[in-house]
PDB file of N, CA and C in Angstrom:
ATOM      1  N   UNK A   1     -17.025 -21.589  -4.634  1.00  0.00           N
ATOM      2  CA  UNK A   1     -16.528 -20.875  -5.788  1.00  0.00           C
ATOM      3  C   UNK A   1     -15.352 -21.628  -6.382  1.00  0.00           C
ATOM      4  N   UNK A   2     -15.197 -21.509  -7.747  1.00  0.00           N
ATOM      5  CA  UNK A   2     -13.923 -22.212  -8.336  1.00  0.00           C
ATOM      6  C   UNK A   2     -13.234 -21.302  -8.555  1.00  0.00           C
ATOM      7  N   UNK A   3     -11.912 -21.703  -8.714  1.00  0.00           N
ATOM      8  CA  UNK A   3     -10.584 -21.327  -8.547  1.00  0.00           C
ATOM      9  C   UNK A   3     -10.711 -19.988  -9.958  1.00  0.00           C
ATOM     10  N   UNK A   4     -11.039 -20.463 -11.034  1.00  0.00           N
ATOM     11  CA  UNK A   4     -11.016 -18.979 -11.924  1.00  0.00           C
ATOM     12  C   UNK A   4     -11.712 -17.836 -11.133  1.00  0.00           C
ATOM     13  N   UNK A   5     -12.868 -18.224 -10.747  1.00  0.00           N
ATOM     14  CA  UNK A   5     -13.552 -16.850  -9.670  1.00  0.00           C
ATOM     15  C   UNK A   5     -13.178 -16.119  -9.083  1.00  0.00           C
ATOM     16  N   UNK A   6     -12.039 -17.279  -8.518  1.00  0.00           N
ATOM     17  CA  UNK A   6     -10.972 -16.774  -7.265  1.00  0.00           C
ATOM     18  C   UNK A   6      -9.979 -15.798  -7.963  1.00  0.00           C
ATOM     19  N   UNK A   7      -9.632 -16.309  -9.164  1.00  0.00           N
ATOM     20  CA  UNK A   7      -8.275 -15.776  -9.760  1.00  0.00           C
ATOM     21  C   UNK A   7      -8.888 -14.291 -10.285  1.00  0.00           C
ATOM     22  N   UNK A   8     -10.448 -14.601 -10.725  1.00  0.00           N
ATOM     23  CA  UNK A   8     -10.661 -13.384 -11.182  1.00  0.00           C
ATOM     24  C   UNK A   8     -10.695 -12.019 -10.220  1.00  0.00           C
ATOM     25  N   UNK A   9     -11.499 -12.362  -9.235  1.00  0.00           N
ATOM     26  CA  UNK A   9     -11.514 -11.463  -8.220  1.00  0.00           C
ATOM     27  C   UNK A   9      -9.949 -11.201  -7.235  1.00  0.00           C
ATOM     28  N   UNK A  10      -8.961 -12.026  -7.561  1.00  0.00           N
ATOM     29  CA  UNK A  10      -7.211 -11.266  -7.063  1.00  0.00           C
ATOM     30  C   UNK A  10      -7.089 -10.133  -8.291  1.00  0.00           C
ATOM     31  N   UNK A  11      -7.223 -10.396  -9.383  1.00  0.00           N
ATOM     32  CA  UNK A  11      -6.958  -9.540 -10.424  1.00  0.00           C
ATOM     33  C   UNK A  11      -7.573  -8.382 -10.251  1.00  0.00           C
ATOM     34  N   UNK A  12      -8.625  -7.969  -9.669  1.00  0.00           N
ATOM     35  CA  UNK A  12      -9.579  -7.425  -9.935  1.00  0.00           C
ATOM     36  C   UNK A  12      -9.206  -6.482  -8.564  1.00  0.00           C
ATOM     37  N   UNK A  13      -8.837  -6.949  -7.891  1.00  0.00           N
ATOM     38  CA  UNK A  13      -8.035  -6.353  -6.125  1.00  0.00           C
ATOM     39  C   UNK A  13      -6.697  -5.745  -6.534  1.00  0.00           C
ATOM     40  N   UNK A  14      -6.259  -6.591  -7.507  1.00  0.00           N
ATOM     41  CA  UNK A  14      -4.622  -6.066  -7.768  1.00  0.00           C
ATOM     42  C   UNK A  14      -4.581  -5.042  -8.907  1.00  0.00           C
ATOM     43  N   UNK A  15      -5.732  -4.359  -9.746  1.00  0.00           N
ATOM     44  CA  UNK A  15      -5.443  -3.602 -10.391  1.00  0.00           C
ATOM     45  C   UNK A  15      -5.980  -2.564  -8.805  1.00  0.00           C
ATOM     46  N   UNK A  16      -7.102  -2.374  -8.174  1.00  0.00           N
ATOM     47  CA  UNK A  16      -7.380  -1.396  -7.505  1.00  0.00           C
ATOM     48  C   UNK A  16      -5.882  -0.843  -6.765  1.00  0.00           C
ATOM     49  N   UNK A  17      -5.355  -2.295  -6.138  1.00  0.00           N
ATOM     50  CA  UNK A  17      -4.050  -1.683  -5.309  1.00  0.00           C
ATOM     51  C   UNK A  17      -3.331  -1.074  -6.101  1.00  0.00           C
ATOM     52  N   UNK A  18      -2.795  -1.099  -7.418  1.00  0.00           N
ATOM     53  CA  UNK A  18      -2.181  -0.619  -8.485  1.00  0.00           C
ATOM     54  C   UNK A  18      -2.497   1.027  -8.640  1.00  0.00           C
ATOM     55  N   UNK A  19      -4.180   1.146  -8.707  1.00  0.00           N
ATOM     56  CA  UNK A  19      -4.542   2.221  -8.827  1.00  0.00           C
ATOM     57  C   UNK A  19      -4.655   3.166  -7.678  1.00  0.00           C
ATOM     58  N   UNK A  20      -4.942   2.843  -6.576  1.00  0.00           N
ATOM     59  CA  UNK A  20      -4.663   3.459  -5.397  1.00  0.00           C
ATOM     60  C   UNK A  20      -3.092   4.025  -5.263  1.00  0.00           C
ATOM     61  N   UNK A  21      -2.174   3.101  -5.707  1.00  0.00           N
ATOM     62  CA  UNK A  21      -0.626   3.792  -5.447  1.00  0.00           C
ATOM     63  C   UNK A  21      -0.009   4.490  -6.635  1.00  0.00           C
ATOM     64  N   UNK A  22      -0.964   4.831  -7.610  1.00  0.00           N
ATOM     65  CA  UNK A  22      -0.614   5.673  -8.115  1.00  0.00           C
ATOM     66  C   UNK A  22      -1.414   6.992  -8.094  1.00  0.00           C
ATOM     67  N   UNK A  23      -2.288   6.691  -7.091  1.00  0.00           N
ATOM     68  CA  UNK A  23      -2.680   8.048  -6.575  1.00  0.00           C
ATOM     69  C   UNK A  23      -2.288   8.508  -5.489  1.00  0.00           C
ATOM     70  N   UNK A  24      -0.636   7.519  -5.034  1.00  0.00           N
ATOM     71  CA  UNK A  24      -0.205   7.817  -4.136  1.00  0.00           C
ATOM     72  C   UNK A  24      -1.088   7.859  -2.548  1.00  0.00           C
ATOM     73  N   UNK A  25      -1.991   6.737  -2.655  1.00  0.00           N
ATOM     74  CA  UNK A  25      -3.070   6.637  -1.605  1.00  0.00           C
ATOM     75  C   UNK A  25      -2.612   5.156  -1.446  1.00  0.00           C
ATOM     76  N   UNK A  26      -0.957   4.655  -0.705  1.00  0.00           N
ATOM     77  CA  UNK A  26      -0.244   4.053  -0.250  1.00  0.00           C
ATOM     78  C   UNK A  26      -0.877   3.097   0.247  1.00  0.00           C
ATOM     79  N   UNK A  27      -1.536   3.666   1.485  1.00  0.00           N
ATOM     80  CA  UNK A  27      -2.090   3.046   2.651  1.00  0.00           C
ATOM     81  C   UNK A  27      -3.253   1.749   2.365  1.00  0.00           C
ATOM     82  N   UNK A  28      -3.992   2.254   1.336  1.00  0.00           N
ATOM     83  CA  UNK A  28      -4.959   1.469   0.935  1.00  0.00           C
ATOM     84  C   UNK A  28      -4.260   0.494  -0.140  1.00  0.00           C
ATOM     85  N   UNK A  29      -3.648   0.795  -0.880  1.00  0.00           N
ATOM     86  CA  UNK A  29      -2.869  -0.196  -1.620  1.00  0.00           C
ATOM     87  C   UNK A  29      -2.108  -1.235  -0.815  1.00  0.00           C
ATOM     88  N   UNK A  30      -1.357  -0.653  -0.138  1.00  0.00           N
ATOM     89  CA  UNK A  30      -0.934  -2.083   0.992  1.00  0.00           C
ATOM     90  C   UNK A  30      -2.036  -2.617   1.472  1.00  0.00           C
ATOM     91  N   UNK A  31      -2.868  -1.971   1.728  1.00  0.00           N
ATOM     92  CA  UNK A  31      -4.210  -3.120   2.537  1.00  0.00           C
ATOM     93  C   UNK A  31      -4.700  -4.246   1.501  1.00  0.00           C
ATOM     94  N   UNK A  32      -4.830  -3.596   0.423  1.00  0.00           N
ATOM     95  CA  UNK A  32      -5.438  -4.481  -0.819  1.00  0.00           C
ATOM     96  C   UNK A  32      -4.697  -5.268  -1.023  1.00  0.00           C
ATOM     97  N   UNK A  33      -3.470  -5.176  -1.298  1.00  0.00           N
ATOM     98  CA  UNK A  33      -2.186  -6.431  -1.438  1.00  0.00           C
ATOM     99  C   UNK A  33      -2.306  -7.545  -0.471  1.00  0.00           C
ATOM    100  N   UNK A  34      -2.520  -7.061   0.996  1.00  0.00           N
ATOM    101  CA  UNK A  34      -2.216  -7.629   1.853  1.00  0.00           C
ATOM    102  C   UNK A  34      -3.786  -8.149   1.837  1.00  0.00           C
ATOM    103  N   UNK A  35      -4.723  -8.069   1.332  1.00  0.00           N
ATOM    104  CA  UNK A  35      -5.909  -8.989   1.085  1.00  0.00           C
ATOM    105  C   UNK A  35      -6.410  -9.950  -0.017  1.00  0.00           C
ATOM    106  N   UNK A  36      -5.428  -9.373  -0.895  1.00  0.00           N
ATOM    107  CA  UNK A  36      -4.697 -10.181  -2.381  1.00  0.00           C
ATOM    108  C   UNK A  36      -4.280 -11.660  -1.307  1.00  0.00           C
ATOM    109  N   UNK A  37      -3.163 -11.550  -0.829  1.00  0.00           N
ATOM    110  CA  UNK A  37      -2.018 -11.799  -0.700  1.00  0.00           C
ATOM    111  C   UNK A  37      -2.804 -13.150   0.434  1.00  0.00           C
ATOM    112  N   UNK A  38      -3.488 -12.474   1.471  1.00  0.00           N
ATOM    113  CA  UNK A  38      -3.545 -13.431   2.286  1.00  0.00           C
ATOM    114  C   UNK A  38      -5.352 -14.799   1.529  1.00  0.00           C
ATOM    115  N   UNK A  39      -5.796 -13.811   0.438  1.00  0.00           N
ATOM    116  CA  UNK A  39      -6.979 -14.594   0.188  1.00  0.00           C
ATOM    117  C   UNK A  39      -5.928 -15.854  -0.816  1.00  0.00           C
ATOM    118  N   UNK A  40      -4.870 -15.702  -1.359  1.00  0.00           N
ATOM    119  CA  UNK A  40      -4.104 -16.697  -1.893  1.00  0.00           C
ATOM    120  C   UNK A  40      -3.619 -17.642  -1.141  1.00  0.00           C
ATOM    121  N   UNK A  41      -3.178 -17.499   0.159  1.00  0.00           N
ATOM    122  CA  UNK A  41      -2.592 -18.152   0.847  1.00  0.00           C
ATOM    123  C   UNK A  41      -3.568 -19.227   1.603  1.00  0.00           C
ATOM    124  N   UNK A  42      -5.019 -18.396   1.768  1.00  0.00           N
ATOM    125  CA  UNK A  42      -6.394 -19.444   2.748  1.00  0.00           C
ATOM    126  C   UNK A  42      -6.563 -20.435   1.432  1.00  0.00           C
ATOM    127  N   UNK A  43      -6.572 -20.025  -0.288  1.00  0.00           N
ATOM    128  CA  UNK A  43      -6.728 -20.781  -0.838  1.00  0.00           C
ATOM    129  C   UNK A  43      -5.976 -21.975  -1.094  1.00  0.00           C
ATOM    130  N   UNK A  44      -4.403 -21.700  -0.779  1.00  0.00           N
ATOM    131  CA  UNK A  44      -3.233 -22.221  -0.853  1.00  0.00           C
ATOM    132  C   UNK A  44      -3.537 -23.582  -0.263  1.00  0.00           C
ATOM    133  N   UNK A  45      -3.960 -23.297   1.195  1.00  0.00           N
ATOM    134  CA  UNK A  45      -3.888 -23.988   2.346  1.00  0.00           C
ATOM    135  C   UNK A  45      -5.023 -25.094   2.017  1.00  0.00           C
ATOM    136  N   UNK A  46      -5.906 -25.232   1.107  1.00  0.00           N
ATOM    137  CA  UNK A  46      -7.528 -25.600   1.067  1.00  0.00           C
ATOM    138  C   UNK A  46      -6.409 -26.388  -0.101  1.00  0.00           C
ATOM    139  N   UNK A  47      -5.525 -26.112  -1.384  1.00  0.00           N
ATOM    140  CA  UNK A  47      -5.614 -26.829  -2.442  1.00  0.00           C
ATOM    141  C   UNK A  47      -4.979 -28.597  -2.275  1.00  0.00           C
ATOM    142  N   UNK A  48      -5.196 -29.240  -2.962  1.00  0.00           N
ATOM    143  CA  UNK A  48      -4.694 -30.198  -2.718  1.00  0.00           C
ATOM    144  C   UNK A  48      -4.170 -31.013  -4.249  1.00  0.00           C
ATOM    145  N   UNK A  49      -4.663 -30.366  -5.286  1.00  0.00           N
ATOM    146  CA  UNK A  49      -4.418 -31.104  -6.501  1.00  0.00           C
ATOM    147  C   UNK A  49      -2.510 -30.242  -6.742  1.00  0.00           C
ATOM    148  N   UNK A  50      -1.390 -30.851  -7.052  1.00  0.00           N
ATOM    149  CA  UNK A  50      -0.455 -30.480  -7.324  1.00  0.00           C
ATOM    150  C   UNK A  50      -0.283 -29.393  -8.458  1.00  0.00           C
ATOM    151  N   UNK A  51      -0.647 -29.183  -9.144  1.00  0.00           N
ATOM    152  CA  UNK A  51      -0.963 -28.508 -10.409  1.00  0.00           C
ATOM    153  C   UNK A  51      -1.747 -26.627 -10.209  1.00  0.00           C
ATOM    154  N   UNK A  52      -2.351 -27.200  -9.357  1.00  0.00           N
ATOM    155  CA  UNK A  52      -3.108 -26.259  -8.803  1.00  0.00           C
ATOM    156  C   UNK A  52      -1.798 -25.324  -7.538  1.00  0.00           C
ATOM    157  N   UNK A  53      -1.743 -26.192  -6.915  1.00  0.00           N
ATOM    158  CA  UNK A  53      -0.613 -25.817  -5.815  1.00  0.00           C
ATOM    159  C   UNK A  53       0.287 -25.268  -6.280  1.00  0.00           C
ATOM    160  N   UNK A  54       0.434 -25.185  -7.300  1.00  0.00           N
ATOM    161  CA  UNK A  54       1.980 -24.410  -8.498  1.00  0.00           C
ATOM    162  C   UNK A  54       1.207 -22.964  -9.109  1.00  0.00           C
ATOM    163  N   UNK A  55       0.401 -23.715  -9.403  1.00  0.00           N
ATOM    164  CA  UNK A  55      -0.545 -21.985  -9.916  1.00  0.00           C
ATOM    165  C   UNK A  55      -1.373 -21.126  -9.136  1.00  0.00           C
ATOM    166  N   UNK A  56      -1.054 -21.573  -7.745  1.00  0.00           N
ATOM    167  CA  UNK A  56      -1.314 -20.738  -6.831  1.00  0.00           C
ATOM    168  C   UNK A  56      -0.142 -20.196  -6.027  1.00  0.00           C
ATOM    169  N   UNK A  57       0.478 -20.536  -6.139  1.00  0.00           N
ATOM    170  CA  UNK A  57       2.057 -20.592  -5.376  1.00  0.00           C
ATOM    171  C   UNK A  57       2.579 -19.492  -6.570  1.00  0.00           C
ATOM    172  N   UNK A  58       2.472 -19.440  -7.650  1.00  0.00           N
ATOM    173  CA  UNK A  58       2.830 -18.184  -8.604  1.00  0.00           C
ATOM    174  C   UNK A  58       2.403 -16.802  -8.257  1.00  0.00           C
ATOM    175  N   UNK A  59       1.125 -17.422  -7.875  1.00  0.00           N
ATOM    176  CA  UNK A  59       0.554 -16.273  -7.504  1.00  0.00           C
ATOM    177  C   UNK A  59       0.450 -15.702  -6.444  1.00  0.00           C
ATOM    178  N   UNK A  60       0.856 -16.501  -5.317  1.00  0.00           N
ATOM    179  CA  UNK A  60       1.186 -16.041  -3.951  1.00  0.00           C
ATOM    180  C   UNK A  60       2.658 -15.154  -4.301  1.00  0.00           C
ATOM    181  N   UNK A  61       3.802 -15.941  -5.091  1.00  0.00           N
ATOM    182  CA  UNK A  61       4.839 -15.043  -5.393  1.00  0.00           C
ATOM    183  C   UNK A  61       4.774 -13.549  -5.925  1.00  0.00           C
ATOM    184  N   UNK A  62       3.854 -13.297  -6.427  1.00  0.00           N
ATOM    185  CA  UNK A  62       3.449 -12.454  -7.441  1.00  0.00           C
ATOM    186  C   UNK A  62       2.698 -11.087  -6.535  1.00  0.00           C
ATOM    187  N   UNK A  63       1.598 -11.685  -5.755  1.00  0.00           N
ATOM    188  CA  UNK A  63       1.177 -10.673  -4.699  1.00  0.00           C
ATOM    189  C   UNK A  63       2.011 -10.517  -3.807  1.00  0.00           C
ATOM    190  N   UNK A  64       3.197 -11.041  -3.218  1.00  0.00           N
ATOM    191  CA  UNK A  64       4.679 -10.600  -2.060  1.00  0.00           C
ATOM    192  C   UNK A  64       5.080  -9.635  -2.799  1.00  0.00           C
ATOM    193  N   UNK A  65       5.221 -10.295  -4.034  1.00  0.00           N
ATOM    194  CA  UNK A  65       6.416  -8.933  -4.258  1.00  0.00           C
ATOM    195  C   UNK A  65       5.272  -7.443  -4.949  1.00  0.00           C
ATOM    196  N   UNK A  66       4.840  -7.595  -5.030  1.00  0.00           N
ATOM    197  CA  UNK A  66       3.613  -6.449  -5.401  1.00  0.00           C
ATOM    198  C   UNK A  66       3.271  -5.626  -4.311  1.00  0.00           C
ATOM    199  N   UNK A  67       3.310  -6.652  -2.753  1.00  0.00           N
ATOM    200  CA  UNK A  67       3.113  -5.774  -1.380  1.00  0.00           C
ATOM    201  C   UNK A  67       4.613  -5.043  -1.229  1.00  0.00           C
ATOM    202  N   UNK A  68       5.588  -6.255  -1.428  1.00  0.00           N
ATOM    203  CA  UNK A  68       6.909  -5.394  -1.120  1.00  0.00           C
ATOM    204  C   UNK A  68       6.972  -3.650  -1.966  1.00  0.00           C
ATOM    205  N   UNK A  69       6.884  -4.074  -3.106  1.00  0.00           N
ATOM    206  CA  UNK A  69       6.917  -2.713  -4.186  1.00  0.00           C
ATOM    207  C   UNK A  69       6.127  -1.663  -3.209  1.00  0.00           C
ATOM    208  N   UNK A  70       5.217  -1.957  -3.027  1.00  0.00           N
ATOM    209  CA  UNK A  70       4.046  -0.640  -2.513  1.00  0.00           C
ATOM    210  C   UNK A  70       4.605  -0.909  -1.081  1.00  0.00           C
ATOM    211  N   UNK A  71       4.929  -1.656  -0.372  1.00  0.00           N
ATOM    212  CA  UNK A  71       5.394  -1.513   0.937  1.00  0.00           C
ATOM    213  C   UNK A  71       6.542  -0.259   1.333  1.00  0.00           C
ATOM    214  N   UNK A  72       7.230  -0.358   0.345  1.00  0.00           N
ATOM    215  CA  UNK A  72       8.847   0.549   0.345  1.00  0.00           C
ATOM    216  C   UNK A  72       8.409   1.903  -0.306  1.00  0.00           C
ATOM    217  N   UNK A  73       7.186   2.079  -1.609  1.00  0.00           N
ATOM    218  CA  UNK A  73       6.484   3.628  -1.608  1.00  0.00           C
ATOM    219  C   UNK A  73       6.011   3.735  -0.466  1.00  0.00           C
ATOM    220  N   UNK A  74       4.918   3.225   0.452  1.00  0.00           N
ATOM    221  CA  UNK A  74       4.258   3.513   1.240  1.00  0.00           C
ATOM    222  C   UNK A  74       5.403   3.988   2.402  1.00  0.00           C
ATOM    223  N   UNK A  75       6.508   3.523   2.564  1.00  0.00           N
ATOM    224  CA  UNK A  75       7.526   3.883   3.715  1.00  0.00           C
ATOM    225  C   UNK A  75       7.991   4.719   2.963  1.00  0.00           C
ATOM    226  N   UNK A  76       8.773   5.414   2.247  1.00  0.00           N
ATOM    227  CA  UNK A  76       9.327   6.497   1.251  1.00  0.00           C
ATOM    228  C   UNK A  76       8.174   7.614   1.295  1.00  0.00           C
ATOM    229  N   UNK A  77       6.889   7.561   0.773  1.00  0.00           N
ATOM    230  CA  UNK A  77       5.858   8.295   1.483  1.00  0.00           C
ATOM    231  C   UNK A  77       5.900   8.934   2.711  1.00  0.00           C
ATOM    232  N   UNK A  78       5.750   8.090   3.665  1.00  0.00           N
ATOM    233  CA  UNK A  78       5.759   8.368   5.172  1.00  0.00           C
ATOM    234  C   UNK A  78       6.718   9.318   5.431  1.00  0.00           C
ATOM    235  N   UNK A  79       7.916   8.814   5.184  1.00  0.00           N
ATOM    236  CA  UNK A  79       9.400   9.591   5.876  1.00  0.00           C
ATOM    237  C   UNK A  79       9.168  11.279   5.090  1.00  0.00           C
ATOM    238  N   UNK A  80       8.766  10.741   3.709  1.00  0.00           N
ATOM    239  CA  UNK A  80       8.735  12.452   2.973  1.00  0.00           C
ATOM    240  C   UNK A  80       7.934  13.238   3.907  1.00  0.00           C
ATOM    241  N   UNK A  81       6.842  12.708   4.174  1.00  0.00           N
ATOM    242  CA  UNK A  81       5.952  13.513   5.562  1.00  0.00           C
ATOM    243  C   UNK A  81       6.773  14.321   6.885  1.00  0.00           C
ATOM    244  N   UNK A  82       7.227  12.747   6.942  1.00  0.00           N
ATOM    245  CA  UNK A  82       7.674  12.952   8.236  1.00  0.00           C
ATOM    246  C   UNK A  82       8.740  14.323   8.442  1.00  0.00           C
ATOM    247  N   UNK A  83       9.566  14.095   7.210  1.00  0.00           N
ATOM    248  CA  UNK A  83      10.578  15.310   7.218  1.00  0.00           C
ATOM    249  C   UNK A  83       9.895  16.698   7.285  1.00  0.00           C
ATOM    250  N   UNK A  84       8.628  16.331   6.178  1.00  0.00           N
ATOM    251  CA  UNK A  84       8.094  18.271   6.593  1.00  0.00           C
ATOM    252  C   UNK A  84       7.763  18.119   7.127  1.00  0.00           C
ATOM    253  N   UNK A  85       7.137  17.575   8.636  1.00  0.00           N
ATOM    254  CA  UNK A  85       6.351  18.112   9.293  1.00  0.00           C
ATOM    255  C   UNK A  85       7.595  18.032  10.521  1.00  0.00           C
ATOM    256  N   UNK A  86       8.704  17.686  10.164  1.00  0.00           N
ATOM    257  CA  UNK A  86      10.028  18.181  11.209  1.00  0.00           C
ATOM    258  C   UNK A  86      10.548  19.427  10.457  1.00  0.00           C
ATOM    259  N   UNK A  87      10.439  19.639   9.365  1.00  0.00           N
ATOM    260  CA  UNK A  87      10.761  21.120   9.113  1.00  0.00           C
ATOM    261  C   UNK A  87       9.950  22.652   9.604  1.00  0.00           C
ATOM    262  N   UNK A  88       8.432  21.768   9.527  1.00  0.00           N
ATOM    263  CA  UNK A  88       7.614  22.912  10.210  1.00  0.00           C
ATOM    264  C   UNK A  88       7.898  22.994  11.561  1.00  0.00           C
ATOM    265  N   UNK A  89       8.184  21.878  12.130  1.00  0.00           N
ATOM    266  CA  UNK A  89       8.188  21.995  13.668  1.00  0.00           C
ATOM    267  C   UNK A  89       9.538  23.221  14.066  1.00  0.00           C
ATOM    268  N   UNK A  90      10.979  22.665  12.988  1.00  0.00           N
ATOM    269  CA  UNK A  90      12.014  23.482  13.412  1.00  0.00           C
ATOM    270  C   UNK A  90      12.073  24.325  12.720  1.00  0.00           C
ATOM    271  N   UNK A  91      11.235  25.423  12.109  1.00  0.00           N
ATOM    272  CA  UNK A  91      11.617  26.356  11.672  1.00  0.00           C
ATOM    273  C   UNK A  91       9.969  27.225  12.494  1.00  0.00           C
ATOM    274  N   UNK A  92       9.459  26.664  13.682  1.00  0.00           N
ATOM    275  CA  UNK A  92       8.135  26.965  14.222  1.00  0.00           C
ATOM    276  C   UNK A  92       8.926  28.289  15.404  1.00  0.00           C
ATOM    277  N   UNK A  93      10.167  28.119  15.369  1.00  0.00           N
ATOM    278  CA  UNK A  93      10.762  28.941  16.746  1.00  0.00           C
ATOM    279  C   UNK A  93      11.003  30.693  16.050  1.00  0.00           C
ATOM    280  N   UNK A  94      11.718  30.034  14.707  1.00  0.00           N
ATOM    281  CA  UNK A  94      11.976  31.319  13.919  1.00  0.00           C
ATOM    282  C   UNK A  94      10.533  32.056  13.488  1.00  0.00           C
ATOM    283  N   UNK A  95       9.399  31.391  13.348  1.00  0.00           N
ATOM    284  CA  UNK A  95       8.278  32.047  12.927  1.00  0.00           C
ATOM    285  C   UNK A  95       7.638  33.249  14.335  1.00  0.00           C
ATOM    286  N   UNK A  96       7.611  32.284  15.579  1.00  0.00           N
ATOM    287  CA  UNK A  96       7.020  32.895  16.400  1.00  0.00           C
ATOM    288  C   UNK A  96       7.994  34.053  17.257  1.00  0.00           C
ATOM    289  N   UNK A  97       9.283  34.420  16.793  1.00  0.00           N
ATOM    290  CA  UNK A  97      10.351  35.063  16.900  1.00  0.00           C
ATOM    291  C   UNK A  97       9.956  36.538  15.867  1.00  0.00           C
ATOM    292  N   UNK A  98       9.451  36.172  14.641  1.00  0.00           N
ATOM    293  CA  UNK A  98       8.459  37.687  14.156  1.00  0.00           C
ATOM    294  C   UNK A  98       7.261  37.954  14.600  1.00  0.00           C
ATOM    295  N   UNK A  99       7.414  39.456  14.576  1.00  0.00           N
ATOM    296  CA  UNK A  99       6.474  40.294  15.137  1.00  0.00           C
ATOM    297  C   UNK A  99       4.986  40.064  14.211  1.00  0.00           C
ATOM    298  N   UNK A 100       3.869  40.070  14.842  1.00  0.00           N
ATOM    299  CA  UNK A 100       2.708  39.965  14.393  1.00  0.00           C
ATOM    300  C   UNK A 100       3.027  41.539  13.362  1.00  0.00           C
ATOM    301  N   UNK A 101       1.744  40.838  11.909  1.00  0.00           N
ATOM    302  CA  UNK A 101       1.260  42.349  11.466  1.00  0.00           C
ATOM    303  C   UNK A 101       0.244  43.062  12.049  1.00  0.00           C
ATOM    304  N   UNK A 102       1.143  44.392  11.891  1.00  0.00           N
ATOM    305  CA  UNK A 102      -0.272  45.614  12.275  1.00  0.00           C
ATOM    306  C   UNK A 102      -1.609  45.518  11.709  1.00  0.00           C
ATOM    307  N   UNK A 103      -2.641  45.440  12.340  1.00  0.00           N
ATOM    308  CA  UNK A 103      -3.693  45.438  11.644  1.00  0.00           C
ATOM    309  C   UNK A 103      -3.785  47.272  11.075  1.00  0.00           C
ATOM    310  N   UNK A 104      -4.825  47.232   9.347  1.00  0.00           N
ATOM    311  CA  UNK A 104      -4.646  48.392   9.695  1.00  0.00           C
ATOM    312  C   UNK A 104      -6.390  49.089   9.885  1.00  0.00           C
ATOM    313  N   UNK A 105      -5.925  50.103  10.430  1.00  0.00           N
ATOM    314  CA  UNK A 105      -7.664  50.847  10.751  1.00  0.00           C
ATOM    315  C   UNK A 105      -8.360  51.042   8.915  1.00  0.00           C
TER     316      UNK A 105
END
């Protein structure tokens, strides 16, 4: 495959990750970045014309910081979790502290 193919199909990964984190579906957006990210780098490693090595190297810059962005929602995500489900846990003592309702006949 040539290198536009290549470029087309990162683009084509980097709007999905785009669209995944704004459905707030984090998890998969970092994966996609991080398959952006590393299919730039196997290409990186293969280029050898200088010219090329610069316009791939843009674009390796370009998918880092795109993982970083969604890296720091995807952790900001998490912790928001994490807090409610430490609020349910500590407020789980005060719940089971009320009396069941009466059923009625």
């Amino acid at each position: 495959m040539d290198l536009k193919s290549h470029e087309e199909r990162w683009a084509v990964w980097l709007v999905q990750a785009r669209n995944f984190a704004k459905r707030q579906n984090y998890t998969d957006a970092v994966a996609r970045m991080k398959l952006v990210r590393d299919a730039v780098r196997a290409s990186l490693d293969d280029a050898s014309n200088p010219g090329v090595q610069q316009r791939l190297e843009r674009h390796l810059a370009r998918a880092e910081e795109e993982l970083g962005v969604m890296s720091a929602q995807y952790e900001a995500w998490r912790s928001e979790i994490a807090a409610r489900r430490q609020h349910t846990i500590d407020q789980a003592a005060e719940e089971m502290a009320r009396p069941l309702p009466v059923p009625s006949d």
